[in-house]
C-alpha atoms as a PDB file:
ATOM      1  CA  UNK A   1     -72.224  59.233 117.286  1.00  0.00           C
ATOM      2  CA  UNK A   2     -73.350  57.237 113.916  1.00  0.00           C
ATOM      3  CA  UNK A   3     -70.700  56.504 111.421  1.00  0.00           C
ATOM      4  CA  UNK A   4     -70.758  59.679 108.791  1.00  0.00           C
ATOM      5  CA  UNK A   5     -69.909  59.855 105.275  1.00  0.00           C
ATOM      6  CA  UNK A   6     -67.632  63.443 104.854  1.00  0.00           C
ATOM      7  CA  UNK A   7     -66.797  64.659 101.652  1.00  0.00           C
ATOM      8  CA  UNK A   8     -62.886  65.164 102.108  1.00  0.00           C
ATOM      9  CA  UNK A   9     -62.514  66.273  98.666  1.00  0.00           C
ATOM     10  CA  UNK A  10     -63.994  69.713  99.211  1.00  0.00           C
ATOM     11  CA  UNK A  11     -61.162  70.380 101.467  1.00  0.00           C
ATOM     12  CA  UNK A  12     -58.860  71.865  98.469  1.00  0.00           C
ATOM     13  CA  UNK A  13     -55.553  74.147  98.820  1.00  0.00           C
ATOM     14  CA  UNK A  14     -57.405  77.201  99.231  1.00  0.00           C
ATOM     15  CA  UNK A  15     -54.831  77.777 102.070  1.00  0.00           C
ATOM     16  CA  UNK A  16     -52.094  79.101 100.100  1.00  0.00           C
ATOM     17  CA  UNK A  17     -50.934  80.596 102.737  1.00  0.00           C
ATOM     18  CA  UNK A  18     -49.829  79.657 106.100  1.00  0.00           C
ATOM     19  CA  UNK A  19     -50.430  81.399 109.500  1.00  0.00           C
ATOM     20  CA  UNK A  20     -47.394  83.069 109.312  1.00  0.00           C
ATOM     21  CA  UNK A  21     -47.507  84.483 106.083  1.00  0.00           C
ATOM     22  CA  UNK A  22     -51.612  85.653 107.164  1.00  0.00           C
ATOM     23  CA  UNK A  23     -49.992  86.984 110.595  1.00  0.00           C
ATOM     24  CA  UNK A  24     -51.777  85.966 113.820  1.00  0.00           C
ATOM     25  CA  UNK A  25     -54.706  88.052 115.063  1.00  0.00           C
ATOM     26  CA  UNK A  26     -55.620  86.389 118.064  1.00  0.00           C
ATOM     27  CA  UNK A  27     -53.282  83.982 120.404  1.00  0.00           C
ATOM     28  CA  UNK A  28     -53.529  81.838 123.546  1.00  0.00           C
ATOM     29  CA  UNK A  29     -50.844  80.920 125.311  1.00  0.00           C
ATOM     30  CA  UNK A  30     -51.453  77.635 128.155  1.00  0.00           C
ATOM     31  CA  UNK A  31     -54.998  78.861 128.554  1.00  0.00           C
ATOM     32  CA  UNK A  32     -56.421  76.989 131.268  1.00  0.00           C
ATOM     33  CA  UNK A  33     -60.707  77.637 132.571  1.00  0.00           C
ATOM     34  CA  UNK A  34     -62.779  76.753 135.748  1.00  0.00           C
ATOM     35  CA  UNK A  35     -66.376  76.930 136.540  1.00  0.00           C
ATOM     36  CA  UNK A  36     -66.638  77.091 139.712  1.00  0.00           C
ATOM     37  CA  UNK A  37     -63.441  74.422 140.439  1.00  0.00           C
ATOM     38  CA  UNK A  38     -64.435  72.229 137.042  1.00  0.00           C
ATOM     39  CA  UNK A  39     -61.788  72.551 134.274  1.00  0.00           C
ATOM     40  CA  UNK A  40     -63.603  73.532 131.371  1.00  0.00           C
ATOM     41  CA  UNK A  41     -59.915  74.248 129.430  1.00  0.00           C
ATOM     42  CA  UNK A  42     -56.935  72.491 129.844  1.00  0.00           C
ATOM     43  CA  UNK A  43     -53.941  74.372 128.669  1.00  0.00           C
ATOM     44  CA  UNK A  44     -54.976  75.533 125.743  1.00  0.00           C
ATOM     45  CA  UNK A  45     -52.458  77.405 123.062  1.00  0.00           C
ATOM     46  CA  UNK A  46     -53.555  78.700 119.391  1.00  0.00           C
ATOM     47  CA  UNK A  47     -53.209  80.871 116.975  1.00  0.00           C
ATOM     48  CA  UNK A  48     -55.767  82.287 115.282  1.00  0.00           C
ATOM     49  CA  UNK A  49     -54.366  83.337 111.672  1.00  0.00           C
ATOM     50  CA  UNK A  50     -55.370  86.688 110.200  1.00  0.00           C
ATOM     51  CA  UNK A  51     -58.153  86.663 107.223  1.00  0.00           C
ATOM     52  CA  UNK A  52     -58.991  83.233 108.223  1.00  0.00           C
ATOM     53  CA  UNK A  53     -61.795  81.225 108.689  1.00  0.00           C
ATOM     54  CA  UNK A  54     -60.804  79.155 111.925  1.00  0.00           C
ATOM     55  CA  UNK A  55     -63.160  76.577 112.899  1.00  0.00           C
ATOM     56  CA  UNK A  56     -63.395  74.657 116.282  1.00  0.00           C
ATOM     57  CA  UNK A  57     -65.001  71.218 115.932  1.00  0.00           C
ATOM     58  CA  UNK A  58     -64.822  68.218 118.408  1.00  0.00           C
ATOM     59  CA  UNK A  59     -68.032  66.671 120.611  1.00  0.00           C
ATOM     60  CA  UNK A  60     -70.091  68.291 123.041  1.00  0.00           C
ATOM     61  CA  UNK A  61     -68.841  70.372 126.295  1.00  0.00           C
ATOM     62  CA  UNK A  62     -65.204  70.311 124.909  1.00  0.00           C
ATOM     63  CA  UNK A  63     -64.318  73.921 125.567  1.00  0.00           C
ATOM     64  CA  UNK A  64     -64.881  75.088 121.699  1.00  0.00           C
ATOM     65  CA  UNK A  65     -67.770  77.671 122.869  1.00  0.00           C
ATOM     66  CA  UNK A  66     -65.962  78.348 126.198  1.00  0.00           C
ATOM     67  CA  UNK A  67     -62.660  79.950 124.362  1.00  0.00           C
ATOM     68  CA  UNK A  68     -65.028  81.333 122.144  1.00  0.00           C
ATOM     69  CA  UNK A  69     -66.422  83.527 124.976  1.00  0.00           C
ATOM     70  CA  UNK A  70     -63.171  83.896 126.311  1.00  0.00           C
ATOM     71  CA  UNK A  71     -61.925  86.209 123.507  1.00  0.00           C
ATOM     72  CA  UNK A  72     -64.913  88.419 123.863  1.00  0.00           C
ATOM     73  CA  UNK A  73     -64.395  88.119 127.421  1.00  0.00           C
ATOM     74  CA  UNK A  74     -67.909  86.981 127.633  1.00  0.00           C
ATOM     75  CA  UNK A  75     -67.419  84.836 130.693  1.00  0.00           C
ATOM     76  CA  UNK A  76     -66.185  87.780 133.147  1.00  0.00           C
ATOM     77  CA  UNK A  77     -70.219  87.895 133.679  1.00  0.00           C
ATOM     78  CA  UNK A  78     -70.367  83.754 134.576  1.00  0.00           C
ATOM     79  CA  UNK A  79     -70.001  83.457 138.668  1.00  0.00           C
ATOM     80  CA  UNK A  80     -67.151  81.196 139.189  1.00  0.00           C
ATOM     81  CA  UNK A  81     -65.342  81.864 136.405  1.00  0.00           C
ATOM     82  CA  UNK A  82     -61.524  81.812 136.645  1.00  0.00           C
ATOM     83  CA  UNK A  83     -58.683  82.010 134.113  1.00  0.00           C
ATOM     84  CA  UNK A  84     -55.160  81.208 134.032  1.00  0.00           C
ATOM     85  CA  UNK A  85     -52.906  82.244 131.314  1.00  0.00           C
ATOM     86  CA  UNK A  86     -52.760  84.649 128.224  1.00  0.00           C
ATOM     87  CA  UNK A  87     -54.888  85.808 125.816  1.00  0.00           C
ATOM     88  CA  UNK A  88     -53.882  88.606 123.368  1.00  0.00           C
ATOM     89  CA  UNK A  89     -55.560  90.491 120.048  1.00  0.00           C
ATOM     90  CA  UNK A  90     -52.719  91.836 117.660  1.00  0.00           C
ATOM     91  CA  UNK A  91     -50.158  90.974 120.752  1.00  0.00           C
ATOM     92  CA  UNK A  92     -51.998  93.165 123.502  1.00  0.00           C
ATOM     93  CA  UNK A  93     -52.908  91.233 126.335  1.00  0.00           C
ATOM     94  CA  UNK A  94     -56.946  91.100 126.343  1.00  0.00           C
ATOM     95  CA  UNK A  95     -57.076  90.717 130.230  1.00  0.00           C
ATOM     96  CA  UNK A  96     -54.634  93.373 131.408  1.00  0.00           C
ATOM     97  CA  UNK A  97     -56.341  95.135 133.930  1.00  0.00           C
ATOM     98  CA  UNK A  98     -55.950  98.116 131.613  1.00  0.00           C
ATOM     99  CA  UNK A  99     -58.376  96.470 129.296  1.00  0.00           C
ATOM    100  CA  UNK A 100     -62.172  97.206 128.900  1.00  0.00           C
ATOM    101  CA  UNK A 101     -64.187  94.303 128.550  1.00  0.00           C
ATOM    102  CA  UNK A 102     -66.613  97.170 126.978  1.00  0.00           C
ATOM    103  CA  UNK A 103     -63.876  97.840 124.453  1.00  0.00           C
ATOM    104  CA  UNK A 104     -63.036  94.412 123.824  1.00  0.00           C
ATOM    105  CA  UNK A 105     -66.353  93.488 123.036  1.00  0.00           C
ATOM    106  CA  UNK A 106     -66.478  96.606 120.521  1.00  0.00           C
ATOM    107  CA  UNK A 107     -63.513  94.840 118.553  1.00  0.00           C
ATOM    108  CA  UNK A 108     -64.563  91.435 118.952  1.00  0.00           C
ATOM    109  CA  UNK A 109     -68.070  90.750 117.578  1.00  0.00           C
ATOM    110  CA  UNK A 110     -69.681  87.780 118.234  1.00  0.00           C
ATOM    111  CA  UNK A 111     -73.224  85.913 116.704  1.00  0.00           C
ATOM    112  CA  UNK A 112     -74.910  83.179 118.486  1.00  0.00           C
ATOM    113  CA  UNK A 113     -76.303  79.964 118.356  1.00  0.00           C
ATOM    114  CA  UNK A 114     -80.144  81.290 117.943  1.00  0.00           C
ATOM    115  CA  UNK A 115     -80.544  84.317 115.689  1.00  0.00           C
ATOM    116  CA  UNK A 116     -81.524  87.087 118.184  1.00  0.00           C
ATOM    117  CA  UNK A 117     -82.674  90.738 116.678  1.00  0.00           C
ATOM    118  CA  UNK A 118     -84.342  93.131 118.915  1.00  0.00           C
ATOM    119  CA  UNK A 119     -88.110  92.841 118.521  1.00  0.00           C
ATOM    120  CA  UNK A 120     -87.887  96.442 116.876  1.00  0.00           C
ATOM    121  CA  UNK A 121     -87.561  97.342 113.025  1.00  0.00           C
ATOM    122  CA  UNK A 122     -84.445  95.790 111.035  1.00  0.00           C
ATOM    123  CA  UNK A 123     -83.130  99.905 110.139  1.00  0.00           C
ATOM    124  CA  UNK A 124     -83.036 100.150 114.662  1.00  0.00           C
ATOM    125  CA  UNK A 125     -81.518  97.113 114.646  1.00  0.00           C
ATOM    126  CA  UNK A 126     -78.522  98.390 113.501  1.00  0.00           C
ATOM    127  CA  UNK A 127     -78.720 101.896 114.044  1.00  0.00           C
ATOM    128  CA  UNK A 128     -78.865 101.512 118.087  1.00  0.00           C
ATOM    129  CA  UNK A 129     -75.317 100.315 118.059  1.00  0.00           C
ATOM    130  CA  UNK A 130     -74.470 102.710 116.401  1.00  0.00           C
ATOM    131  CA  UNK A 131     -75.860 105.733 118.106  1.00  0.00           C
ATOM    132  CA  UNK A 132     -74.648 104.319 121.261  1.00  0.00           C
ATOM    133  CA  UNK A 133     -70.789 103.411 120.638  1.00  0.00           C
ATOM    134  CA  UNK A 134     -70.513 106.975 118.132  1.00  0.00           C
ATOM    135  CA  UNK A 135     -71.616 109.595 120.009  1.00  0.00           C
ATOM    136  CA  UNK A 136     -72.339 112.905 117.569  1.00  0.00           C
ATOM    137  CA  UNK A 137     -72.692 110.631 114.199  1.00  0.00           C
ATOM    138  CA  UNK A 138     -74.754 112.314 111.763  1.00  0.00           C
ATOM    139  CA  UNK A 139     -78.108 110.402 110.514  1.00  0.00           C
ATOM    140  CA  UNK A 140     -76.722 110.602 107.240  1.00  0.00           C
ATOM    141  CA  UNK A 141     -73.544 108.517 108.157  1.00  0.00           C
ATOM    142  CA  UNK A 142     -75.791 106.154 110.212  1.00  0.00           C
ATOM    143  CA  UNK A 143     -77.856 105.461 107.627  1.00  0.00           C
ATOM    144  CA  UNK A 144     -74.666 105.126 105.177  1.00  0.00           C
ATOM    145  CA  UNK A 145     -73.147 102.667 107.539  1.00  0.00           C
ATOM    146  CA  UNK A 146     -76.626 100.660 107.573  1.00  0.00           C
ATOM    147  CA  UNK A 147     -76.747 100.477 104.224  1.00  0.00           C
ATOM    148  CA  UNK A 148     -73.021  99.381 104.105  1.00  0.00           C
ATOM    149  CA  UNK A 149     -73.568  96.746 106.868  1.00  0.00           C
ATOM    150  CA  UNK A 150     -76.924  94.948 104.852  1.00  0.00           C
ATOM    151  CA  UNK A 151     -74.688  94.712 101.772  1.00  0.00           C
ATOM    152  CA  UNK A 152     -71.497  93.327 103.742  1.00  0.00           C
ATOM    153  CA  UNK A 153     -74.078  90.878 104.726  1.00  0.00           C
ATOM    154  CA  UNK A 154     -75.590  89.963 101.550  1.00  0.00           C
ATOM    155  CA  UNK A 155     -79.126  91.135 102.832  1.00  0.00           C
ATOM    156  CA  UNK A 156     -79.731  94.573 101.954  1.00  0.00           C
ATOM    157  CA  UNK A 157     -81.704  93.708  98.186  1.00  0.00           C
ATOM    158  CA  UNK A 158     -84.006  91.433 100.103  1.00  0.00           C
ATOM    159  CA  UNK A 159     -84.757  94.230 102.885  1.00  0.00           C
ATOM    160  CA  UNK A 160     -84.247  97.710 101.007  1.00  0.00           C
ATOM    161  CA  UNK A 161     -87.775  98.125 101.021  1.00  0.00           C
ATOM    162  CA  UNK A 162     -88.897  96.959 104.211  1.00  0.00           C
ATOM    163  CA  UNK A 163     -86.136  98.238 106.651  1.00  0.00           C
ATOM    164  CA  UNK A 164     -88.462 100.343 109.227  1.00  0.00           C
ATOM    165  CA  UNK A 165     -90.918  96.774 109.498  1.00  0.00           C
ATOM    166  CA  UNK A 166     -90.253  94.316 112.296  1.00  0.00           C
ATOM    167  CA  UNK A 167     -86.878  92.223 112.352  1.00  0.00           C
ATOM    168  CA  UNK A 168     -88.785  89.584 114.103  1.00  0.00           C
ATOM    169  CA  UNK A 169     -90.538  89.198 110.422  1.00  0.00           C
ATOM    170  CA  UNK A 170     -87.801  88.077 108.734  1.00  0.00           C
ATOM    171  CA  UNK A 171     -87.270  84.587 107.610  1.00  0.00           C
ATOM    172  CA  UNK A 172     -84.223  82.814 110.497  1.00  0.00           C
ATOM    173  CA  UNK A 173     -81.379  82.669 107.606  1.00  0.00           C
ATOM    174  CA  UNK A 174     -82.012  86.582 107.163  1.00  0.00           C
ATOM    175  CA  UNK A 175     -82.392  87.301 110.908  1.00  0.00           C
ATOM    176  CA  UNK A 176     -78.796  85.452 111.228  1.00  0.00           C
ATOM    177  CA  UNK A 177     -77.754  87.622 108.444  1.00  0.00           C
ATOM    178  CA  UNK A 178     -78.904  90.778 110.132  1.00  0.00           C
ATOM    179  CA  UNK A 179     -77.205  89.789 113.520  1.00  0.00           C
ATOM    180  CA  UNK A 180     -74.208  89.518 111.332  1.00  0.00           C
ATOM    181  CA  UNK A 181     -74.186  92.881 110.200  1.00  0.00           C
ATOM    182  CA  UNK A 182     -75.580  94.249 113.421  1.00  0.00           C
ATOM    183  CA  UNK A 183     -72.002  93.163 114.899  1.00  0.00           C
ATOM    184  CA  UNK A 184     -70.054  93.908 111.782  1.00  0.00           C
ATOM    185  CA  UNK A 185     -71.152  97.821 112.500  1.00  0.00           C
ATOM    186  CA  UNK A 186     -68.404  99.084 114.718  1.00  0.00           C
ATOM    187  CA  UNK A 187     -66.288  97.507 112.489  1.00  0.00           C
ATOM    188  CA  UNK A 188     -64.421  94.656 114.955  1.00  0.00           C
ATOM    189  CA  UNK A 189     -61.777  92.996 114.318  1.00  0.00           C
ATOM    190  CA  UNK A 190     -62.548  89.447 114.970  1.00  0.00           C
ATOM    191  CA  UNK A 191     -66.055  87.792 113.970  1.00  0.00           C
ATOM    192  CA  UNK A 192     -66.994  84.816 116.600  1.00  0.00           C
ATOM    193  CA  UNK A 193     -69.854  82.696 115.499  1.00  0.00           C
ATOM    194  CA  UNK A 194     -71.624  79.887 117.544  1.00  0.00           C
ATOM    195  CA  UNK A 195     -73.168  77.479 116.112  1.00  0.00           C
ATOM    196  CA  UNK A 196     -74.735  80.305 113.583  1.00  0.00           C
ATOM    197  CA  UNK A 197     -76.040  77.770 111.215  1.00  0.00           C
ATOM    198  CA  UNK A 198     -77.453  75.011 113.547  1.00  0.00           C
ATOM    199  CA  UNK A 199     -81.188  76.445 113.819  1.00  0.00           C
ATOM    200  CA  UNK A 200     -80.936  76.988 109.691  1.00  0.00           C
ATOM    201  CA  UNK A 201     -82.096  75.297 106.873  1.00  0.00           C
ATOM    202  CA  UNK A 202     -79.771  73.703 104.217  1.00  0.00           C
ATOM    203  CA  UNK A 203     -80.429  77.002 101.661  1.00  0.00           C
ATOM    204  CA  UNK A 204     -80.090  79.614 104.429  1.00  0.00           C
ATOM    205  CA  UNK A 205     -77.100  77.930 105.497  1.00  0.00           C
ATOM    206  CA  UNK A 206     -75.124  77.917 102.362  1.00  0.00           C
ATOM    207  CA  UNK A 207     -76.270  81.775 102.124  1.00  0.00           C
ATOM    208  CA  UNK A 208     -74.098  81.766 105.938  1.00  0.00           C
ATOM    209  CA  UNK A 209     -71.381  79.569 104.489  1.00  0.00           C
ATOM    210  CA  UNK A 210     -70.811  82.188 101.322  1.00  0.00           C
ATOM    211  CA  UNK A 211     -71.224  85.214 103.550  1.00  0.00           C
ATOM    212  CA  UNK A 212     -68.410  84.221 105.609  1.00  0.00           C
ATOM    213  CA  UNK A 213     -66.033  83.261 103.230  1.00  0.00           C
ATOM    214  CA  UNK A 214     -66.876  86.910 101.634  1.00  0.00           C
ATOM    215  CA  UNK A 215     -66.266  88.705 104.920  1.00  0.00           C
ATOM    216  CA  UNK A 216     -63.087  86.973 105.808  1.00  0.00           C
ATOM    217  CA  UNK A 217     -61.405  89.221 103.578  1.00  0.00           C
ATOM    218  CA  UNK A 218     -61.966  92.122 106.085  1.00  0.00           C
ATOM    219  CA  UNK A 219     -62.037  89.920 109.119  1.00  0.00           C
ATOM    220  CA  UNK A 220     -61.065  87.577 111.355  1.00  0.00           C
ATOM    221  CA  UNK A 221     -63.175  84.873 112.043  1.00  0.00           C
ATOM    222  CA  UNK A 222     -63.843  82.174 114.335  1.00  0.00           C
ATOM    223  CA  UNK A 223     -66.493  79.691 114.048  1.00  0.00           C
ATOM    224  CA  UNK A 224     -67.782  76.775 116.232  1.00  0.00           C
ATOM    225  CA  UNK A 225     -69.231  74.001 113.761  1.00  0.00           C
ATOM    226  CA  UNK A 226     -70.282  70.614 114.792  1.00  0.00           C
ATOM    227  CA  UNK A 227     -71.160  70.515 111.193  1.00  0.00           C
ATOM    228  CA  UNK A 228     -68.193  68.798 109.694  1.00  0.00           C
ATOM    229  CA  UNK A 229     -69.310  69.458 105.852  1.00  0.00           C
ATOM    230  CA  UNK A 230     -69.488  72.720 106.823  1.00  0.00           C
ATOM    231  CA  UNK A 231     -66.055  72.980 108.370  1.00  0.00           C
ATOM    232  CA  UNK A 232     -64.683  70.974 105.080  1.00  0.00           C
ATOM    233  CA  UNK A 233     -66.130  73.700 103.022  1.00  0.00           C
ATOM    234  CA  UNK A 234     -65.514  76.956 104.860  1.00  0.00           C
ATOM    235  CA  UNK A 235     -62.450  76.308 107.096  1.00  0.00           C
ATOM    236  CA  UNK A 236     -59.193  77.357 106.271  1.00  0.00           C
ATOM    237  CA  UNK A 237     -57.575  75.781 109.420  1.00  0.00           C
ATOM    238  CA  UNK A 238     -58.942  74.127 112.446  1.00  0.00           C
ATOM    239  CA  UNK A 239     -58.469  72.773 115.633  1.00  0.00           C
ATOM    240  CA  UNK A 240     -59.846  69.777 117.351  1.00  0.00           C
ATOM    241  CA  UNK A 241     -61.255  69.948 121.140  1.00  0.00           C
ATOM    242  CA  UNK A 242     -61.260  66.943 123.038  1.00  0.00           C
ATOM    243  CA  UNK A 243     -62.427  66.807 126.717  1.00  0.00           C
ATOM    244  CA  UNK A 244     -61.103  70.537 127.321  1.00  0.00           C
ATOM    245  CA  UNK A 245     -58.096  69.959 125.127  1.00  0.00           C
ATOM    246  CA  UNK A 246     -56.862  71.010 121.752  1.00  0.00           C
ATOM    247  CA  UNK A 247     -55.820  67.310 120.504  1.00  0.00           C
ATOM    248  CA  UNK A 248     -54.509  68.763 116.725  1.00  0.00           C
ATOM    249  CA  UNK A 249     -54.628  72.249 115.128  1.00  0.00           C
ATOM    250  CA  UNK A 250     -53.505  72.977 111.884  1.00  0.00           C
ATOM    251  CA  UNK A 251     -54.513  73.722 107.988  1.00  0.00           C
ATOM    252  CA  UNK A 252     -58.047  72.302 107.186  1.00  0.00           C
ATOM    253  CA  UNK A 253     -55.932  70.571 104.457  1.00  0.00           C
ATOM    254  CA  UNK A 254     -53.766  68.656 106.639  1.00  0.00           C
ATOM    255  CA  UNK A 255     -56.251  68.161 109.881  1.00  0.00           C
ATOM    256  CA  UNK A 256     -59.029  66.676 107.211  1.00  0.00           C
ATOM    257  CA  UNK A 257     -56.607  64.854 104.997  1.00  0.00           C
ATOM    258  CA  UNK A 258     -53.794  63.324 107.262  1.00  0.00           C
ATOM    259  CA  UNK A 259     -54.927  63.823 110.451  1.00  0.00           C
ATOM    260  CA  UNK A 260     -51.692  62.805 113.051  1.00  0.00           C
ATOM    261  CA  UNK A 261     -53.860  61.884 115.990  1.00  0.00           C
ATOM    262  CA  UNK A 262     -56.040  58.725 116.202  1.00  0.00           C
ATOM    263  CA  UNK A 263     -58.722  60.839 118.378  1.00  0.00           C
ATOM    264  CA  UNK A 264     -58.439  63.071 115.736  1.00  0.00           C
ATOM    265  CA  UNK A 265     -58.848  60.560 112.568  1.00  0.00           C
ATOM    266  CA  UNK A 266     -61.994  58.671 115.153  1.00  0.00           C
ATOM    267  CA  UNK A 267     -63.891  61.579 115.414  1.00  0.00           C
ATOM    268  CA  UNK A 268     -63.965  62.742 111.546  1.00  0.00           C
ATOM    269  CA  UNK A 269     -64.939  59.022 110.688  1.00  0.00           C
ATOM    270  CA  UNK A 270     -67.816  59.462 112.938  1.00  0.00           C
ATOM    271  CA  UNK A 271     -66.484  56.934 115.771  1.00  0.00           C
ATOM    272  CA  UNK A 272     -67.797  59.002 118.987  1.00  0.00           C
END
């Protein structure tokens, strides 16, 4: 990894607050992964504040996407895959056997790497979530809720008059946008986001940037960032991942500004 220049000085004291003041909306607790006998996660423990934006940052095949799929319980589908530990939303254990992974997928949303609507018009994009998790909705309330979503998301001026055209015409920022809503629709509690800018150009990506710090006032969110601008601008606190390891976690303030461990401090200076 080159040497990079990061603007510390965008990291402010926007986080007033700390986590306990927020409250904690997600937590691990000595969260350990396998693939098939390979350690992807290595006794991992966080909390997620409330409100927040949390980012994960750290190199390549760290674990940062792995947890990520763990809280949506994305990886009960992966052969091989085996957890240890806990894992609980608002203090219920996600993987209680009592637990859908249907439900827990309804109240953790999560947007990928590679914007992905289905080839079918933007309005159906949204409405066949919703016509499938509500059963007797009226189309008056799904098209209230559509409307709703496209302005949560910042998209609906640009689409108002095209909504029954194809999503697959839309420009990648506003396809990104529109996954965002599409998972913001049965209202979840917790937004995941992969890598959502990475495929984006700079514009579209400050459009994603401002969208999120907007939503975080009704959600949680969690975002995976190699992009470390992006993390000093957005993040209220972060942890670090380091070869399936959380090496420091705290206030984007503190981890930026005086980070306490050297793999820490190497990696923001651009040293791997």
């Amino acid at each position: 990894m080159a040497a990079v220049n990061i603007d510390f000085s965008q990291v402010t004291d926007r986080y007033i607050e700390d986590a306990g003041d927020a409250g904690i909306a997600l937590q691990t607790d000595h969260v350990n992964v396998w693939y098939s006998g390979t350690q992807a996660l290595k006794d991992v423990t966080i909390a997620i504040p409330k409100n927040r934006i949390t980012a994960f940052i750290g190199p390549s095949g760290c674990g940062k996407t792995t947890l990520l799929k763990c809280f949506n319980r994305m990886n009960d589908i992966v052969s091989g895959f085996r957890l240890e530990g806990k894992i609980t939303l608002h203090g219920e254990d996600l993987y209680n056997v009592s637990q859908s992974p249907i439900n827990t997928r309804r109240r953790i949303g999560m947007v990928f790497q590679q914007p992905n609507p289905f080839p079918m018009t933007i309005y159906d994009n949204l409405r066949l979530p919703i016509v499938e998790n509500m059963q007797g909705i009226s189309n008056s309330r799904v098209r209230q809720i559509i409307s709703e979503k496209l302005q949560a998301a910042n998209l609906y001026e640009e689409v108002k008059d095209r909504l029954h055209k194809s999503a697959l015409r839309l420009s990648g920022g506003q396809q990104q946008r529109l996954c965002i809503a599409r998972s913001l629709v049965l209202e979840p509690e917790i937004l995941l986001l992969d890598e959502p800018c990475s495929a984006l150009d700079h514009i579209s990506t400050f459009k994603i940037e401002n969208l999120l710090t907007d939503l975080k006032k009704n959600y949680t969110i969690v975002i995976v960032t190699h992009n470390l601008q992006q993390a000093t601008r957005i993040a209220d606190h972060v942890a670090f991942f380091y070869q399936g390891k959380i090496e420091e976690q705290g206030p984007a303030q503190e981890v930026f500004l005086k980070p306490q461990s050297e793999l820490t401090a190497n990696y923001l200076h651009g040293a791997y």
